[in-house]
N, C-alpha and C. Protein backbone atom coordinates (compact mmCIF):
# COMPACT_ATOMS: atom_id res chain seq x y z
N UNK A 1 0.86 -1.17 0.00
CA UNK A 1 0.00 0.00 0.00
C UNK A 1 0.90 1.24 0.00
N UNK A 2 0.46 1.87 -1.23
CA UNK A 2 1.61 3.34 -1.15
C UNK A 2 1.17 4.43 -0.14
N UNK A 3 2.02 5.64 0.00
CA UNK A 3 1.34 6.44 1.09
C UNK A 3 0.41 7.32 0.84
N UNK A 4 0.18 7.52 -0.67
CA UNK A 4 -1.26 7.94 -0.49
C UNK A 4 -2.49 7.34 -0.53
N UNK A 5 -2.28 6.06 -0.52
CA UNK A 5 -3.29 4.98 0.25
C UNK A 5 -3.23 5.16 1.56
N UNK A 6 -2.41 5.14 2.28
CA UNK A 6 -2.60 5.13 3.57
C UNK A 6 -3.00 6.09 4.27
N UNK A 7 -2.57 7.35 3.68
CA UNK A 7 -3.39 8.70 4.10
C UNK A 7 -4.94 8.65 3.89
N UNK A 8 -5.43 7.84 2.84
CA UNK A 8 -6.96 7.99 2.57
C UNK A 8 -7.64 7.16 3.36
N UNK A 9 -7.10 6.13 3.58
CA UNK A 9 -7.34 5.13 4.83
C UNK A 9 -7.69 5.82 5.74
N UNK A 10 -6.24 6.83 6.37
CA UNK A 10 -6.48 7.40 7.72
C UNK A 10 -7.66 8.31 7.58
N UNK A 11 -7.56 9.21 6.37
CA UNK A 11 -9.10 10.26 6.46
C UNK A 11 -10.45 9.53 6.46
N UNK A 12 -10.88 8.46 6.15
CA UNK A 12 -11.50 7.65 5.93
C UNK A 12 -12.43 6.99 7.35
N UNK A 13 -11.00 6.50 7.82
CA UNK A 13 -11.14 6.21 8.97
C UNK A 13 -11.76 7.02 10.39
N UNK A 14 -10.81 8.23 10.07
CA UNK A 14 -11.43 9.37 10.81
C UNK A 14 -12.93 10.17 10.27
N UNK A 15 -13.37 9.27 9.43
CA UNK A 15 -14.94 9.61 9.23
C UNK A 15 -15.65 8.27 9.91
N UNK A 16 -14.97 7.43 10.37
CA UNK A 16 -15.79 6.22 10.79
C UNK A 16 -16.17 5.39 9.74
N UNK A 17 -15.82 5.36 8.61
CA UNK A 17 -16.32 4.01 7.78
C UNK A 17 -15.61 3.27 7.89
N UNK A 18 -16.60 1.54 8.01
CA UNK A 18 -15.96 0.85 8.26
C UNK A 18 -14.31 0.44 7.50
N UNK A 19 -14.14 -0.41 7.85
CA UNK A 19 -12.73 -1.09 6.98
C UNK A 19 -13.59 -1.17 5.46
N UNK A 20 -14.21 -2.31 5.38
CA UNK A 20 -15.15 -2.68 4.07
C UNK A 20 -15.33 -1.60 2.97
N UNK A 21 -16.08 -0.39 3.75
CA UNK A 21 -16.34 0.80 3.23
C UNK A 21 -15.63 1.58 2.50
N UNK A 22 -14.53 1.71 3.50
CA UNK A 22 -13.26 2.03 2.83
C UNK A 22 -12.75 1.21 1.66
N UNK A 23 -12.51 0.15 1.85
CA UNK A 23 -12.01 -0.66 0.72
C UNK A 23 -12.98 -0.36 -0.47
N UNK A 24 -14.17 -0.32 -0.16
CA UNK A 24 -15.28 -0.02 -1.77
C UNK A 24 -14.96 1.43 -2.24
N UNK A 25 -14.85 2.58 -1.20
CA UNK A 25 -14.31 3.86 -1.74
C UNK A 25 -13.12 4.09 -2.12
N UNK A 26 -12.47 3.35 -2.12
CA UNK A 26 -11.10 3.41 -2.40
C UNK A 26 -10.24 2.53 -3.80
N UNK A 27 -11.72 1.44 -4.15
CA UNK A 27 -11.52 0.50 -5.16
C UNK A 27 -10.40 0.09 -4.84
N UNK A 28 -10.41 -0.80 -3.31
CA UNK A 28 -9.36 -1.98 -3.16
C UNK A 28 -9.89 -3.35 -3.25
N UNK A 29 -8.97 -4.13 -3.42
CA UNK A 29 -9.68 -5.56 -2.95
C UNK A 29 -10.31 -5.71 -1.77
N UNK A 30 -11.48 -6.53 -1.46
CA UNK A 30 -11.51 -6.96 -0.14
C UNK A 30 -10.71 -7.46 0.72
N UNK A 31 -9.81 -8.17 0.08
CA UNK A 31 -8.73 -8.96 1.33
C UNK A 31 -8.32 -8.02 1.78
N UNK A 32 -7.47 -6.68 1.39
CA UNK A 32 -6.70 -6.05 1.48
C UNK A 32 -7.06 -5.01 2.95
N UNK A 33 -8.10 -5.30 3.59
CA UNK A 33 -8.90 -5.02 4.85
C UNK A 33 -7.86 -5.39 5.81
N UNK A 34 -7.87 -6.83 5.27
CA UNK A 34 -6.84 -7.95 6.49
C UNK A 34 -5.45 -7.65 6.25
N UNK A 35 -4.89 -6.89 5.50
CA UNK A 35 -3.89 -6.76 5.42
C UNK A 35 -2.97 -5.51 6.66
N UNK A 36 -1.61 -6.16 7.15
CA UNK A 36 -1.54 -5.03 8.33
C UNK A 36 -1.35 -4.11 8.57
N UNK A 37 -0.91 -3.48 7.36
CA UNK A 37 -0.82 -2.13 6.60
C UNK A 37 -1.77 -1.30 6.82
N UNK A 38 -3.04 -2.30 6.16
CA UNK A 38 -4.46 -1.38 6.06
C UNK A 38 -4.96 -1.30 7.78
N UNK A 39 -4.46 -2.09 8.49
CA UNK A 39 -5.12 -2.36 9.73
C UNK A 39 -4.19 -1.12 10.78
N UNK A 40 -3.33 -0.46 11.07
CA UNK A 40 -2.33 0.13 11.52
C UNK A 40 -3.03 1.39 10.81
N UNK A 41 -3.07 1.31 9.69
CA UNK A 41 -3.54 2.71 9.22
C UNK A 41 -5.07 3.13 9.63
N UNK A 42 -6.05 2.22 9.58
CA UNK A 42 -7.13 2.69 9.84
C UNK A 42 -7.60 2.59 11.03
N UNK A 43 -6.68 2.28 12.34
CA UNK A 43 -6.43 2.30 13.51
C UNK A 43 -6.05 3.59 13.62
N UNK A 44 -4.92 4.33 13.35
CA UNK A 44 -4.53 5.46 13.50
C UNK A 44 -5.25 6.44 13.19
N UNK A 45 -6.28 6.44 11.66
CA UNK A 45 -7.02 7.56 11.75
C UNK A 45 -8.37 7.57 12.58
N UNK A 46 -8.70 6.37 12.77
CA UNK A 46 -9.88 6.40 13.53
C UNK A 46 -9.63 7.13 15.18
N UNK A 47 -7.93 6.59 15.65
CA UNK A 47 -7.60 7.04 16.94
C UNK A 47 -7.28 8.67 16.67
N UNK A 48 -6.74 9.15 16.00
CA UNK A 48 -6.92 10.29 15.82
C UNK A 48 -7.88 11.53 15.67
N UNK A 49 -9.02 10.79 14.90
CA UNK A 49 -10.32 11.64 14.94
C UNK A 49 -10.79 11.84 16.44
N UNK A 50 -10.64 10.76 16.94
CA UNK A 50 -11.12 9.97 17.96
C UNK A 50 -10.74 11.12 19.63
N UNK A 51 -9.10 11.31 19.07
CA UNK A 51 -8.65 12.43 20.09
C UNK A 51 -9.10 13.50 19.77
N UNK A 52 -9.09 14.24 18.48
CA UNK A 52 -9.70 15.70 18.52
C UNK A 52 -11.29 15.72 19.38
N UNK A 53 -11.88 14.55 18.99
CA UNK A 53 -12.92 14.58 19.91
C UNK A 53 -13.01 14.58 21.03
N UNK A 54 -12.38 14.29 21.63
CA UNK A 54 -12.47 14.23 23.03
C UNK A 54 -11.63 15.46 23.39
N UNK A 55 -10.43 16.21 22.81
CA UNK A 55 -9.98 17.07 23.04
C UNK A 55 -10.98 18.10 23.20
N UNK A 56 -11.89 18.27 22.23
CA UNK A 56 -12.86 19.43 22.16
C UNK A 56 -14.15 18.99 23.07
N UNK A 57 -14.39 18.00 23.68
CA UNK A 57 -15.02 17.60 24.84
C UNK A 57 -14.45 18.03 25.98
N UNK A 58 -13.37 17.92 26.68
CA UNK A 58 -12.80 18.62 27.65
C UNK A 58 -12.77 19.91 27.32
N UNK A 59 -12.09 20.39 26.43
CA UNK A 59 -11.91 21.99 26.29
C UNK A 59 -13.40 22.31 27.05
N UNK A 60 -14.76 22.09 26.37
CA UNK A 60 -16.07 22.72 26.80
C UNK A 60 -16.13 22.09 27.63
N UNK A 61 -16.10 20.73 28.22
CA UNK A 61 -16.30 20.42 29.75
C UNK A 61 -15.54 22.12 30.66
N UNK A 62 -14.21 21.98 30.37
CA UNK A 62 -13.34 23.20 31.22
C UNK A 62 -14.14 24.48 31.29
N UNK A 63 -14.61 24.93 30.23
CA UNK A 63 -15.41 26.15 29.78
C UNK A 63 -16.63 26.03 30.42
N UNK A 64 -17.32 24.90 30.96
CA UNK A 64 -18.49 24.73 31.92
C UNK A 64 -20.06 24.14 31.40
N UNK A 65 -19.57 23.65 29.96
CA UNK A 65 -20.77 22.65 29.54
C UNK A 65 -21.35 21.52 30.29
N UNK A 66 -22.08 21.73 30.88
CA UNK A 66 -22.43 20.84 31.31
C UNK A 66 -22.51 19.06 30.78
N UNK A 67 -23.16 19.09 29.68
CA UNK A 67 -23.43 17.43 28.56
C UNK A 67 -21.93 17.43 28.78
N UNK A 68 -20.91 18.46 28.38
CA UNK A 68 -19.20 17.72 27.89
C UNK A 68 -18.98 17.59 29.61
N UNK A 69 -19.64 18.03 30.55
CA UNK A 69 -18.95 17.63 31.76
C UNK A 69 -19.34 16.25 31.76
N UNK A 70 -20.34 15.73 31.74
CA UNK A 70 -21.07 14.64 31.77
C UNK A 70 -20.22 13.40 30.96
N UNK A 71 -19.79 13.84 29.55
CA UNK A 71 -19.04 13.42 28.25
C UNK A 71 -17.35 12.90 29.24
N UNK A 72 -17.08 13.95 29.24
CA UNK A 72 -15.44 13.97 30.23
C UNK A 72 -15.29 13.08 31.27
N UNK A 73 -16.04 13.10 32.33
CA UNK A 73 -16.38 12.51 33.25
C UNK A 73 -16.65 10.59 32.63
N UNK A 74 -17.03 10.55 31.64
CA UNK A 74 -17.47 9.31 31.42
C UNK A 74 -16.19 8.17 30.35
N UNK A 75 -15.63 9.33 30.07
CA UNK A 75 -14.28 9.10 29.38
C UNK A 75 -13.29 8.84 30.22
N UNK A 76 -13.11 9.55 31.45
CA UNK A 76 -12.45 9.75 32.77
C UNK A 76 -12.66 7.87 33.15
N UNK A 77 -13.78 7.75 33.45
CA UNK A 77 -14.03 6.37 34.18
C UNK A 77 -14.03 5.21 33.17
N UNK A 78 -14.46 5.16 31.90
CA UNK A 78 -13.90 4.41 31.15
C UNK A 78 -12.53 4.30 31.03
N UNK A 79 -11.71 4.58 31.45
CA UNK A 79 -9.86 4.76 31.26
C UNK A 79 -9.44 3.97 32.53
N UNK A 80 -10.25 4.71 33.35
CA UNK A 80 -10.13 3.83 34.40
C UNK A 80 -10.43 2.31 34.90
N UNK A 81 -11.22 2.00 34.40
CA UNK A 81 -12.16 1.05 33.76
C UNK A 81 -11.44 -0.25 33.08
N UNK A 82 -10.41 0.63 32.11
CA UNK A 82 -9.09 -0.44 31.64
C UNK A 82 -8.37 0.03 31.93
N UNK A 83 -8.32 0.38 33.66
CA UNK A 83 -6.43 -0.24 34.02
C UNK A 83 -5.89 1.26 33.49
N UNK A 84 -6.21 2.19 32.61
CA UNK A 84 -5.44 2.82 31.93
C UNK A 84 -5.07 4.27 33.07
N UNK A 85 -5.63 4.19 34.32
CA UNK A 85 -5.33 5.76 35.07
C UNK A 85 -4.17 6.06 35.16
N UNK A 86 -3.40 7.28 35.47
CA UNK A 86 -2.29 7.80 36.00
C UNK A 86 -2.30 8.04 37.07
């Protein structure tokens, strides 16, 4: 997979379509889902979207939203949840 496959993966990803999805927008093979290339990459953009979100969930939790306090707070205990606290 060249790297501007893998960049479209990652944008892709960071829209939430599945693996599959991707592979049909992208006119890949299906196998090429399972491949670990494709799997590393659409891990990364999904984890990436994944942080701006939650980044901009805290920011307005901090700012005094209430729902993102609620949001933060629930992200907070899920982490905790797996082992993951500091």
């Amino acid at each position: 997979m060249n790297t501007e496959v893998q960049n479209q993966v990652e944008q892709y990803a960071g829209l939430f379509f599945s693996p599959k999805e991707i592979a049909i927008i992208l006119e890949l093979e299906e196998k090429s889902i399972d491949n670990k290339d494709f799997k590393i990459h659409y891990q990364r953009g999904r984890l990436k979207q994944e942080a701006l979100v939650r980044r901009s969930v805290f920011e307005l939790a901090i700012n005094g939203s209430s729902p993102a306090q609620i949001s933060a707070l629930q992200i907070i205990e899920n982490t905790k949840l797996h082992g993951i606290s500091v």
